[in-house]
Structures are given as C-alpha cells and as structure tokens.
C-alpha atoms as a PDB file:
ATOM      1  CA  UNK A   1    -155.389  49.031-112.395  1.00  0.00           C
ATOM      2  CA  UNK A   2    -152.602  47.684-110.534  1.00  0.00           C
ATOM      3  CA  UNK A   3    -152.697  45.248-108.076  1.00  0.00           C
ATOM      4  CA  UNK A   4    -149.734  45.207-105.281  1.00  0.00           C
ATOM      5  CA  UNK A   5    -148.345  41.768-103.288  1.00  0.00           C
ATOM      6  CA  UNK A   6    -144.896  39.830-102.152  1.00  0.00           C
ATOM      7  CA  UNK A   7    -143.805  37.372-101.908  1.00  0.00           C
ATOM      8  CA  UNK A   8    -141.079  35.179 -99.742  1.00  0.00           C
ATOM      9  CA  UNK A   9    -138.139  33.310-100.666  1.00  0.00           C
ATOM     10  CA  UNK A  10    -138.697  30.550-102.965  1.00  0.00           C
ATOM     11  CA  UNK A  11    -142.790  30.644-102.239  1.00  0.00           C
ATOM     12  CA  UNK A  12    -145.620  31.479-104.764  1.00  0.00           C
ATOM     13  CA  UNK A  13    -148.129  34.413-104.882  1.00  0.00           C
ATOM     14  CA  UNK A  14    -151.779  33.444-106.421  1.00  0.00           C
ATOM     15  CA  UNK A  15    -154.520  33.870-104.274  1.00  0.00           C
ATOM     16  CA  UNK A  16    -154.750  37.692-103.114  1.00  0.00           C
ATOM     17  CA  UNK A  17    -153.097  38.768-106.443  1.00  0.00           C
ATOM     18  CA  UNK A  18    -154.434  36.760-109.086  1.00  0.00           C
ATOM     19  CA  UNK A  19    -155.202  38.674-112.196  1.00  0.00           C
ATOM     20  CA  UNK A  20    -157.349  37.287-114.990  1.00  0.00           C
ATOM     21  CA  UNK A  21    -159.002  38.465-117.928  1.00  0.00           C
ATOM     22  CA  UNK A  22    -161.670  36.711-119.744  1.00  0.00           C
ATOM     23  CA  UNK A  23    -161.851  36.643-123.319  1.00  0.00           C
ATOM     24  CA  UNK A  24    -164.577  35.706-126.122  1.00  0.00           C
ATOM     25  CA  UNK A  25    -164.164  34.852-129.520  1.00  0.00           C
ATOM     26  CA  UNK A  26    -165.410  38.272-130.276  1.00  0.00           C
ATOM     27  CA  UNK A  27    -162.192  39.970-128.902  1.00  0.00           C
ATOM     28  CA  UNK A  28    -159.528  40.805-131.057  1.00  0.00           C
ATOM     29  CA  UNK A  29    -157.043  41.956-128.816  1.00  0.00           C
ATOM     30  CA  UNK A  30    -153.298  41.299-127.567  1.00  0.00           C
ATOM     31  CA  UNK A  31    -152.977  41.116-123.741  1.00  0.00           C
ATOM     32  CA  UNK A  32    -150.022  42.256-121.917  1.00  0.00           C
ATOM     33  CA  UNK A  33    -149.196  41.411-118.442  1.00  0.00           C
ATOM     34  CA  UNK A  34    -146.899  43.483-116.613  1.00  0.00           C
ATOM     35  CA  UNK A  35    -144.868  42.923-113.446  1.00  0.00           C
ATOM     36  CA  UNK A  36    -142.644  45.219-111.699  1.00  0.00           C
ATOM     37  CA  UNK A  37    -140.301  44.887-108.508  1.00  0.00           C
ATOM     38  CA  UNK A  38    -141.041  47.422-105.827  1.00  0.00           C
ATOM     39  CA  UNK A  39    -138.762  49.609-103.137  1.00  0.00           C
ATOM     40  CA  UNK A  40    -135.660  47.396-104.523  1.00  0.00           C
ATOM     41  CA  UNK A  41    -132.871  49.456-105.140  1.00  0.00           C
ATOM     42  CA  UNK A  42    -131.386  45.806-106.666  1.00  0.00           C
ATOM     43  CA  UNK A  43    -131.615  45.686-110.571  1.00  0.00           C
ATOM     44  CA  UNK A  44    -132.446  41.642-110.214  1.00  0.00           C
ATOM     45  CA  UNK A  45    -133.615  40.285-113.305  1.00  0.00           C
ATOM     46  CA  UNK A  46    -134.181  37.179-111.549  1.00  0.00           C
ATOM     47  CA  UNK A  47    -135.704  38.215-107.903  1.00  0.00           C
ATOM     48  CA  UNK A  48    -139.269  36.902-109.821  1.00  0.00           C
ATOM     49  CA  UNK A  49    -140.713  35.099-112.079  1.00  0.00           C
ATOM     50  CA  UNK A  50    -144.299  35.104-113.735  1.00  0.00           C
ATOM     51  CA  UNK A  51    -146.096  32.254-115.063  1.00  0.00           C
ATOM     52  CA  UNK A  52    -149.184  32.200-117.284  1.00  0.00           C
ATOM     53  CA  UNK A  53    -151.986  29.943-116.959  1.00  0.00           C
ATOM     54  CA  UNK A  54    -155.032  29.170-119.633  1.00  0.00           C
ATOM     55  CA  UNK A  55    -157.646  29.273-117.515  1.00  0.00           C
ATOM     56  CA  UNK A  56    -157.422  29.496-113.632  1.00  0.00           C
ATOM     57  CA  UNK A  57    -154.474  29.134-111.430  1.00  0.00           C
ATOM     58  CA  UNK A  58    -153.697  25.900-109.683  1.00  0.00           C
ATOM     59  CA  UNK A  59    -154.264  26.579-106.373  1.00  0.00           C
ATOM     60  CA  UNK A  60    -150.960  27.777-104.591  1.00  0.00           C
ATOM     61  CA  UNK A  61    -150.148  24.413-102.658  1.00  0.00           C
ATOM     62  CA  UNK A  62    -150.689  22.558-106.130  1.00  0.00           C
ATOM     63  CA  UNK A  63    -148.294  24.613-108.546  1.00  0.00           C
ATOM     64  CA  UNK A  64    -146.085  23.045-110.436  1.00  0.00           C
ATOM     65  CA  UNK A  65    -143.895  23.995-113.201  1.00  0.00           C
ATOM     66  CA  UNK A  66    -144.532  21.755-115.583  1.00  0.00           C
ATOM     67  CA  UNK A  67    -144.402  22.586-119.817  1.00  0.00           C
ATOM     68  CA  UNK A  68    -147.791  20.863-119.956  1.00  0.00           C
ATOM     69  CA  UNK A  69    -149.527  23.371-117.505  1.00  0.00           C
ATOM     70  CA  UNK A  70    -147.794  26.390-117.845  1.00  0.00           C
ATOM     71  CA  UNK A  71    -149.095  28.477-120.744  1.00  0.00           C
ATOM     72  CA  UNK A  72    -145.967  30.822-120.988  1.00  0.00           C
ATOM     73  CA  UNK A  73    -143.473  32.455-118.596  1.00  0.00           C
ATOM     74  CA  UNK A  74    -140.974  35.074-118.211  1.00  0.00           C
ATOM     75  CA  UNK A  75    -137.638  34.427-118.959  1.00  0.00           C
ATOM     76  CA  UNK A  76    -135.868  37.204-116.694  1.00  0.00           C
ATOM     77  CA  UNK A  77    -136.415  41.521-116.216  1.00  0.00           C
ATOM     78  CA  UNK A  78    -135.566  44.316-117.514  1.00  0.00           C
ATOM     79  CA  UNK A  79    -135.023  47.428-115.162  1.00  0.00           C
ATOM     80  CA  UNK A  80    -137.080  45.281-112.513  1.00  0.00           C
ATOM     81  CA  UNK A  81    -139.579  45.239-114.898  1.00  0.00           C
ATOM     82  CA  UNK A  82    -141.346  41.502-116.382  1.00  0.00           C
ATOM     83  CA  UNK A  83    -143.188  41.320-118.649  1.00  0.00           C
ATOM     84  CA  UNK A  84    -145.617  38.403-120.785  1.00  0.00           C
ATOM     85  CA  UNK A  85    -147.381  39.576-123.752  1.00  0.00           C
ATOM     86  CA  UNK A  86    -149.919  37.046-125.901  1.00  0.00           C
ATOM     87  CA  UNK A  87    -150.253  38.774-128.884  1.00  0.00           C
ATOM     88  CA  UNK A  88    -153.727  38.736-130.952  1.00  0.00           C
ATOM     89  CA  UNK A  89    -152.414  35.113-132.510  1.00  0.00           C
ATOM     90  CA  UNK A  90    -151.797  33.917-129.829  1.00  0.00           C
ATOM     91  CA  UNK A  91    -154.983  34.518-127.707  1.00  0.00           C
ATOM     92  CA  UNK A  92    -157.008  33.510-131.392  1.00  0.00           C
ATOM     93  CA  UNK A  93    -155.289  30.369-131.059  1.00  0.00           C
ATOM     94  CA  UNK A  94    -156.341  30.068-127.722  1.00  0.00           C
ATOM     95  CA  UNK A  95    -159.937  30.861-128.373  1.00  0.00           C
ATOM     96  CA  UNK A  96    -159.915  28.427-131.575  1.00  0.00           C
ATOM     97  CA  UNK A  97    -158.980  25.469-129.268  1.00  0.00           C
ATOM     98  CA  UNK A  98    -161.172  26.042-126.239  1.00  0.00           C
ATOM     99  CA  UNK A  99    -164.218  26.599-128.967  1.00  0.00           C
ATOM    100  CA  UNK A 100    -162.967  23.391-131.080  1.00  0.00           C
ATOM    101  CA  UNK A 101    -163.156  21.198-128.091  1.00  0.00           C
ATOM    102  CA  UNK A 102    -166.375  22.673-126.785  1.00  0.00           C
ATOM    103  CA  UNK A 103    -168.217  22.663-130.240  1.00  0.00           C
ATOM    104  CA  UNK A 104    -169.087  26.303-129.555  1.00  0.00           C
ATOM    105  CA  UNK A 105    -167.635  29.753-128.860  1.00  0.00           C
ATOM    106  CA  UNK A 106    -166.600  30.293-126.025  1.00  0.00           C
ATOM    107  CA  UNK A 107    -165.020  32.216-122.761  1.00  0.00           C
ATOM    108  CA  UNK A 108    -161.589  31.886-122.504  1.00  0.00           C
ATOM    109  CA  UNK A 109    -159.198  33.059-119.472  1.00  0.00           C
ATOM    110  CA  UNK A 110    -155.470  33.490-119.023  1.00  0.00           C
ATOM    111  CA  UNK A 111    -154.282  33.936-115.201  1.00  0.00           C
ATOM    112  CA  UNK A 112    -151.115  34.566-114.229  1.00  0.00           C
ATOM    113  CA  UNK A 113    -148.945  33.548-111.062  1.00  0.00           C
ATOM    114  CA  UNK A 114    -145.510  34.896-109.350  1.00  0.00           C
ATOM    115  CA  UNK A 115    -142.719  33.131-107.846  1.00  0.00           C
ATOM    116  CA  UNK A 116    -140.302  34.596-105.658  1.00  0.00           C
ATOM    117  CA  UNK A 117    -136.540  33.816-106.276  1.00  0.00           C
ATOM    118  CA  UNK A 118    -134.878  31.530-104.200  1.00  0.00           C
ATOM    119  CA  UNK A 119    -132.048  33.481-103.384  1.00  0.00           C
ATOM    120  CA  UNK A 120    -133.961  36.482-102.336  1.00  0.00           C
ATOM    121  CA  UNK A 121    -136.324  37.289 -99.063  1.00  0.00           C
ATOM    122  CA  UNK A 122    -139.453  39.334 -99.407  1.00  0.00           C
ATOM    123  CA  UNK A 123    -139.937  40.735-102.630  1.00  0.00           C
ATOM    124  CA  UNK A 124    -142.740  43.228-103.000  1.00  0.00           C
ATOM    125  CA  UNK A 125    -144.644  43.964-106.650  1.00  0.00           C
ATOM    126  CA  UNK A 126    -147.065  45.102-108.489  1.00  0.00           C
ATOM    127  CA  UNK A 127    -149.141  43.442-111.223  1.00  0.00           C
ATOM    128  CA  UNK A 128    -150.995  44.796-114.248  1.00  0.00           C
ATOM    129  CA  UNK A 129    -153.095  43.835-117.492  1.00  0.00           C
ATOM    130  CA  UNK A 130    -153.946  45.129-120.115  1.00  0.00           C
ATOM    131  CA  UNK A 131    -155.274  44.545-123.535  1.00  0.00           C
ATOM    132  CA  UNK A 132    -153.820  46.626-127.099  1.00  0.00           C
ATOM    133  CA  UNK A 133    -156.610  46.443-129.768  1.00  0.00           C
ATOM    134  CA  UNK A 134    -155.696  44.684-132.760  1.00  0.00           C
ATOM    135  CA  UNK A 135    -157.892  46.134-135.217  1.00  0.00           C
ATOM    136  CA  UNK A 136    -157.283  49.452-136.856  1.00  0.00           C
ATOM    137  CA  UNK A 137    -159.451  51.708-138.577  1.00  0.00           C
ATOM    138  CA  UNK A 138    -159.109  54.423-140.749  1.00  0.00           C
ATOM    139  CA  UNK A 139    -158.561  58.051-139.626  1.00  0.00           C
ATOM    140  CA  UNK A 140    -158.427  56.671-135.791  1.00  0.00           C
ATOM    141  CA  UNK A 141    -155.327  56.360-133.550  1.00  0.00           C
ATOM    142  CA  UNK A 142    -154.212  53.219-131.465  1.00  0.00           C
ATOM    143  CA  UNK A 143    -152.493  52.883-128.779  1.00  0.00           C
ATOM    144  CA  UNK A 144    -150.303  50.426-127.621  1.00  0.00           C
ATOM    145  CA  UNK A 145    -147.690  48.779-125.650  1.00  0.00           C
ATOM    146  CA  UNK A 146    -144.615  46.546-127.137  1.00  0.00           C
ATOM    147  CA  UNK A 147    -142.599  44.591-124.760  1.00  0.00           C
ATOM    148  CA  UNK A 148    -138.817  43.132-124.872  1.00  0.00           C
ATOM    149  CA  UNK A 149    -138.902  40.287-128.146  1.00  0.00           C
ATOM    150  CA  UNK A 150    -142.244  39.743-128.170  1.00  0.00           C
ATOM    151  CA  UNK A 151    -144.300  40.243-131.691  1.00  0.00           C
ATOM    152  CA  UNK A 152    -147.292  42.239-131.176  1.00  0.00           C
ATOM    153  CA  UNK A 153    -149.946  42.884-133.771  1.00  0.00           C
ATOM    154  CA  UNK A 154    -152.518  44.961-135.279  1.00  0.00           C
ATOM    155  CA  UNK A 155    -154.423  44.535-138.581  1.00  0.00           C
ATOM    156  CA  UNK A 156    -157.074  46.854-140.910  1.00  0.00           C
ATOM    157  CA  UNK A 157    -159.668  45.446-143.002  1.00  0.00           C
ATOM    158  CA  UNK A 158    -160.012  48.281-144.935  1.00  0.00           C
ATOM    159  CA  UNK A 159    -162.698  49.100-147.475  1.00  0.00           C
ATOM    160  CA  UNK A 160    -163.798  52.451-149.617  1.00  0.00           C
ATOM    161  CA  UNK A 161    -167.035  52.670-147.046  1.00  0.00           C
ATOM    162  CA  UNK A 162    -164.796  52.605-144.224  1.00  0.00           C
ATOM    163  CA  UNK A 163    -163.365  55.948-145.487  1.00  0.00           C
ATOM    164  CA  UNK A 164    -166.650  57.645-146.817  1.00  0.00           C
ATOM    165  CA  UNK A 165    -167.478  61.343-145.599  1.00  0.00           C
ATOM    166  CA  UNK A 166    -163.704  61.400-144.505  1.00  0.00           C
ATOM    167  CA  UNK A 167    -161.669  61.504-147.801  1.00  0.00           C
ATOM    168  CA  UNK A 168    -161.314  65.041-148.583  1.00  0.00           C
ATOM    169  CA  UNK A 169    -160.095  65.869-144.754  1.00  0.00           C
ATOM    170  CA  UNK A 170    -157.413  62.956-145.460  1.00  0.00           C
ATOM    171  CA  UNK A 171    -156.036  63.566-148.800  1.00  0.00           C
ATOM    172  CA  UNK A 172    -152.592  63.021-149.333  1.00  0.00           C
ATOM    173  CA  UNK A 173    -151.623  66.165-151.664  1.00  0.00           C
ATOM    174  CA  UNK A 174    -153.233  66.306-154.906  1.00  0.00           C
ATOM    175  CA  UNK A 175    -156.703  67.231-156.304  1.00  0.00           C
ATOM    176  CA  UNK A 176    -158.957  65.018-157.094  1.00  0.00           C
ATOM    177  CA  UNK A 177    -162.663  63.677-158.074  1.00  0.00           C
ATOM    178  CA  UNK A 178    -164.870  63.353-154.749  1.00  0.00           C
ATOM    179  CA  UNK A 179    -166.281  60.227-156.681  1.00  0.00           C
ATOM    180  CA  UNK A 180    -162.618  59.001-156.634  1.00  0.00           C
ATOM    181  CA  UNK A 181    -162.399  56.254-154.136  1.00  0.00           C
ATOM    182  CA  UNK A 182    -159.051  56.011-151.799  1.00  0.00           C
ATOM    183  CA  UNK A 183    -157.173  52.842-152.711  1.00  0.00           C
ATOM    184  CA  UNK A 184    -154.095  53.454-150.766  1.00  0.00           C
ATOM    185  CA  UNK A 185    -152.954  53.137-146.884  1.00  0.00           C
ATOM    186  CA  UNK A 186    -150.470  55.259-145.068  1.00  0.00           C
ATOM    187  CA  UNK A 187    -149.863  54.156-141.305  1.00  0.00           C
ATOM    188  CA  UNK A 188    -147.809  56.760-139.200  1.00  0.00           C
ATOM    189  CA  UNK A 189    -146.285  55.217-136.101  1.00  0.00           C
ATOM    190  CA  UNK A 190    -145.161  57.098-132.762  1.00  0.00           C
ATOM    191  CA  UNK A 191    -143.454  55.530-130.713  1.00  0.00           C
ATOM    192  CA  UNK A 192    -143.906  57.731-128.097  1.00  0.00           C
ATOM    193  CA  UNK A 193    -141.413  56.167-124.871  1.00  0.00           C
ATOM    194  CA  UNK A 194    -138.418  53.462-125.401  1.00  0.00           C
ATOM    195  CA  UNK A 195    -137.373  52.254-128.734  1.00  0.00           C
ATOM    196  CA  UNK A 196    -138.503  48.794-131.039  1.00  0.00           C
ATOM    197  CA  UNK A 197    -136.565  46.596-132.934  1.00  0.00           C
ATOM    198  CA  UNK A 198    -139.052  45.414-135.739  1.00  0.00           C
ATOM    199  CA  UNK A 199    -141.759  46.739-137.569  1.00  0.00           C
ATOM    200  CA  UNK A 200    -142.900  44.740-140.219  1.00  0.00           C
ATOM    201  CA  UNK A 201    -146.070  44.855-142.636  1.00  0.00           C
ATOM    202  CA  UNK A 202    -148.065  42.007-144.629  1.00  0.00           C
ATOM    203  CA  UNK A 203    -150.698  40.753-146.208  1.00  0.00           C
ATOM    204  CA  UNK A 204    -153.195  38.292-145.093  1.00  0.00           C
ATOM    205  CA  UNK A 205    -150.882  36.553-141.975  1.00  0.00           C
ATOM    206  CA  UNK A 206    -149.127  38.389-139.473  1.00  0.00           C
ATOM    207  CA  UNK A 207    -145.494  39.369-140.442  1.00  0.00           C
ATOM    208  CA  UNK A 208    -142.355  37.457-138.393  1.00  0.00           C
ATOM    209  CA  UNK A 209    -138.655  37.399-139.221  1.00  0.00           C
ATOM    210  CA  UNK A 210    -138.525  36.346-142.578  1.00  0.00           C
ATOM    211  CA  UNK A 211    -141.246  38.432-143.779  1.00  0.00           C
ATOM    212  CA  UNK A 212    -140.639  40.529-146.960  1.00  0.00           C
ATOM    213  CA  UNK A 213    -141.363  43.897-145.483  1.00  0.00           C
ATOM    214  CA  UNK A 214    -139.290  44.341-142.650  1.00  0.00           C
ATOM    215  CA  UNK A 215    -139.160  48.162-142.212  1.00  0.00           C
ATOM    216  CA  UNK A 216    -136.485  50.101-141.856  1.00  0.00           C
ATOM    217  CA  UNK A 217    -136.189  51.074-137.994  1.00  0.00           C
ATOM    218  CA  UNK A 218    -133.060  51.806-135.856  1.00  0.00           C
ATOM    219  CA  UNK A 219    -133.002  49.511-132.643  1.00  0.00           C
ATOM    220  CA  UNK A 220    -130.838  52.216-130.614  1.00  0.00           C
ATOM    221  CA  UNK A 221    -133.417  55.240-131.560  1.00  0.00           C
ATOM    222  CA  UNK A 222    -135.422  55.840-128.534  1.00  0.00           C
ATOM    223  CA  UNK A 223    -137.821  57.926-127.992  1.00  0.00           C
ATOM    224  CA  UNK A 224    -136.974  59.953-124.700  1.00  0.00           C
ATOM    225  CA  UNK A 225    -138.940  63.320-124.207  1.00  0.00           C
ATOM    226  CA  UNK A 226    -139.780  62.891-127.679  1.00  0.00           C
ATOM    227  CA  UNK A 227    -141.930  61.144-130.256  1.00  0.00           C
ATOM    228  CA  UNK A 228    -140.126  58.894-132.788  1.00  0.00           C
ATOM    229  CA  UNK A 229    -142.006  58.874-136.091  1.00  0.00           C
ATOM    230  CA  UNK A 230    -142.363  56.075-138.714  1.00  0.00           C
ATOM    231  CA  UNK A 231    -144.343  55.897-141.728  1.00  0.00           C
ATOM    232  CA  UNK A 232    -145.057  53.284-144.961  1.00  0.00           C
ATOM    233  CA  UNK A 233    -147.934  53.228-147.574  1.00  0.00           C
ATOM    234  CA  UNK A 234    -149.150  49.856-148.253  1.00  0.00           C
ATOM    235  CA  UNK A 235    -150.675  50.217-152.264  1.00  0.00           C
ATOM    236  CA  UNK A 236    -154.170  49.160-152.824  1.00  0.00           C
ATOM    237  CA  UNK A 237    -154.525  48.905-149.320  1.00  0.00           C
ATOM    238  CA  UNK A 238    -158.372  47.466-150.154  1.00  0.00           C
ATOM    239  CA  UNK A 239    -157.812  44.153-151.919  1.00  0.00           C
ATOM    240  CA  UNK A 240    -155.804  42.804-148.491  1.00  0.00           C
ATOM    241  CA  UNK A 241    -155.941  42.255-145.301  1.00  0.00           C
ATOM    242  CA  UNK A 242    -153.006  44.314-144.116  1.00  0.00           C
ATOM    243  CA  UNK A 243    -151.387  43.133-140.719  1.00  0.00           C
ATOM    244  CA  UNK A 244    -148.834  45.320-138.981  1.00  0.00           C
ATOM    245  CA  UNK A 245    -146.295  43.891-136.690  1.00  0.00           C
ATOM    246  CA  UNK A 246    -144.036  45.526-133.935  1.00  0.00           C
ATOM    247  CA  UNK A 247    -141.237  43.341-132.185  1.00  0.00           C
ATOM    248  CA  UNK A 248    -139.968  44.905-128.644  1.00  0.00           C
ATOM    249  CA  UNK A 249    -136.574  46.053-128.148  1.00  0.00           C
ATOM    250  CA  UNK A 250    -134.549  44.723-125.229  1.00  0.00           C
ATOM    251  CA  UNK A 251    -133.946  48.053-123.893  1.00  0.00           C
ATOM    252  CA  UNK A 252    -137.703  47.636-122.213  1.00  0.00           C
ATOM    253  CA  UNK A 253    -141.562  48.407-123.049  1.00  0.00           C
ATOM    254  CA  UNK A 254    -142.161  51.058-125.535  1.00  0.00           C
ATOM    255  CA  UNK A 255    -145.288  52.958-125.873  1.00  0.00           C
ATOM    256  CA  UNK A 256    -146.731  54.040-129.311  1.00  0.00           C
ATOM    257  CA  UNK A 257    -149.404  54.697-131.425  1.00  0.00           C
ATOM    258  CA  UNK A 258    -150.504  53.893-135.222  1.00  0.00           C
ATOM    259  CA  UNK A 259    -152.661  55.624-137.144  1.00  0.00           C
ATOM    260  CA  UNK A 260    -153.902  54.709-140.809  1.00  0.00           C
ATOM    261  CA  UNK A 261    -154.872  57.482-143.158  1.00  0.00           C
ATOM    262  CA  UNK A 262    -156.292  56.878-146.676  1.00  0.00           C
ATOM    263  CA  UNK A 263    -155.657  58.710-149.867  1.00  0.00           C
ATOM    264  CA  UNK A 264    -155.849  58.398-153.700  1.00  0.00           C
ATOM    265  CA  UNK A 265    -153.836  58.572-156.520  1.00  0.00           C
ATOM    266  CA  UNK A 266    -149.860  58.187-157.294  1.00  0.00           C
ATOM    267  CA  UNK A 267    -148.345  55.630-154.776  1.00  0.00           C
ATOM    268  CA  UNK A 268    -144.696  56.412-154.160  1.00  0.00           C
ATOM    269  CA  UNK A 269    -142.366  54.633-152.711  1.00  0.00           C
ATOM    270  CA  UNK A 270    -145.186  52.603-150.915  1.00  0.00           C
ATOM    271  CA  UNK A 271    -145.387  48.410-150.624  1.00  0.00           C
ATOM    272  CA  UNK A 272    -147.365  46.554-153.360  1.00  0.00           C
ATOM    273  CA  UNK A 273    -148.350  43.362-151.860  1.00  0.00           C
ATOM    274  CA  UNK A 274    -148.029  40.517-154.520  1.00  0.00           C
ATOM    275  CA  UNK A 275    -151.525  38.124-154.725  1.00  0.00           C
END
C-alpha cells in the first residue's frame, strides 16, 4: 500500500512515513522500495533522496549521512520516480550477519528515510514496498518488478517430484514414456511494461556481468501496450541450482513475469551448465 508525505527544503521525513519490513531467515525474497514525486510538473531527478537503514531509522533530529549507517541510497530519479531494490543476496547477506552475531536466526528489518533537496520547497511523495519472490517453481508464474541497474534475482531448485502429475500437460512436443522423467527447464519471460537490459542465467551463484550466459535481450525493446517475450532452456535443469538474473534498464521499472516449464527429451539450442 502506499504511504503519502513531504517534505521541506533541505529537512528529513521519518516519523509519519517510515516504512519497514521485517524479514526472517526463512524469506527468500528481493525487496523493492519505491518512491515517487507527487503534483510536480518538474522532472527533478534530484528534488529527493531515499536512504536505507538495517534496522530502524535514527530518529529524525539524529540522521546523519554517514557510509557506516546508511545501508544504501538512491543515486538520483527517473521520471520522478526513485527507486532502492535489495535483491535476494543482498537481504541473505543481511540475514547471515544479524544471525552470525546473534548465534541464532533471526528478524531482520530494513527502513527507509527521505530527504528533501535543498534547492527545492515542499516536495510531496509517496512511498511503497514490496517484496518479488525469489524462488520459482515449476508450471507456476512469478511476478516481478526490475528497477534502473539494479540485479534482481530468482532461482529453482528443481527436482523430477517437483514436476510429478504435471508432465504430460507440459510437454514440449514429442511423445514420450509417462515413466520418462523431465530433465530439462524452459523459463519464458514477459516483460510485461518498460524494457531490461540484462538477463542472465547460472548455476549455483547468481549471474553478474561477467557471467557466461548473458542472454540475448535488446535494451531499447520496450514493452508498451504489449508483452515482450523471452525464452532459454537450461539442459538437465535437475543436477543445478539454476539462478536467473534480470538487470533494470535506465529507461525506468519494468514489470514481468517468469515462468519455468519442464519437458523431456532432445535439448536444442538450450544452455548446458558445465560441473
């Protein structure tokens, strides 16, 4: 839900707009923060600024801007609109520390704080959060949100009994033995508003620049009053841990969703992870 506030010149907005989200080390989710600039004819990719916090906000007279405190920040809009996301790494991370420290799992929180520019007078807002699942499963569609350069990330554990009753509805072309197990992966993508720049597959860790399997995607496609489709077949999808990776495009968020679907038999043209 979104939460609405301003702001003045130069001052800070915690208290009545605060949003936090608590997280356990049972989540496996990537959380992204969105802040957009209200009744402002302006595009000002400066009029605000968001800050992240582990844990809860310094009170408002207390704030300070130090590297040490501040968990991440924006760097500047797009269209008005800011945006942080902490991908599933990121928040894992997170949760490793807090629970390293403690000696058990634990709660972790991320809140979030806005500064007004100091050039500017009021500026009025509105603040959401929200989290994008990071696991996938068979057969069932995700949804999700990408942001401008950020990574974000899903992953599928995926095993023969995760497909069982289900293979003949999702066979790829082909006949074949109902005792014949799927081995294979295909994820279809939609990216359904906006464009991305990456999309990247791999096995075991989550993909990044210099990963192998950088996909081939076209960073000026975007999907406006229609669906943009992608789709790649990772081979023996069973004996990895496959993690997916999309990287936002600059033009803004883009809205998608992924779906795996699991087949058997000839695998064309699809990724063969090595190990």
């Amino acid at each position: 839900m979104w939460e609405y506030g301003h702001c003045r010149t130069g001052a800070w907005s915690t208290v009545s707009y605060r949003v936090t989200t608590p997280w356990n080390v049972s989540n496996q989710d990537n959380l992204v923060v969105e802040l957009e600039v209200l009744g402002d004819s302006i595009i000002d990719p400066h009029a605000l600024e968001l800050f992240a916090y582990r844990g809860p906000t310094p009170p408002r007279a207390s704030i300070r801007e130090e590297p040490d405190e501040i968990y991440h920040k924006t760097s500047g809009a797009v269209n008005n609109l800011y945006a942080i996301t902490l991908n599933y790494v990121q928040v894992k991370k997170a949760l490793q520390q807090e629970a390293s420290v403690a000696g058990e799992d634990v709660d972790v929180s991320f809140s979030f704080a806005v500064k007004c520019s100091d050039t500017r007078e009021t500026v009025r807002y509105r603040i959401l959060s929200h989290s994008v699942t990071a696991e996938l499963h068979v057969g069932h569609r995700q949804h999700g949100e990408v942001c401008p350069e950020k990574w974000l990330y899903h992953f599928l554990s995926y095993s023969v009994s995760d497909d069982d009753g289900h293979r003949r509805q999702r066979r790829l072309g082909g006949q074949s033995n109902d005792d014949e197990e799927d081995e294979h992966v295909m994820f279809k993508v939609r990216i359904l508003d906006g464009g991305v720049y990456l999309l990247a597959a791999r096995s075991d860790f989550p993909p990044s620049f210099n990963s192998n399997n950088l996909l081939q995607v076209n960073p000026d496609h975007m999907a406006l009053g229609h669906a943009i489709e992608y789709d790649f077949t990772i081979c023996n999808a069973k004996e990895h841990l496959t993690y997916v990776g999309l990287f936002g495009n600059v033009s803004g968020c883009a809205l998608y969703d992924i779906t795996p679907v699991a087949f058997s038999g000839a695998c064309k043209n699809g990724i063969k992870f090595v190990g």
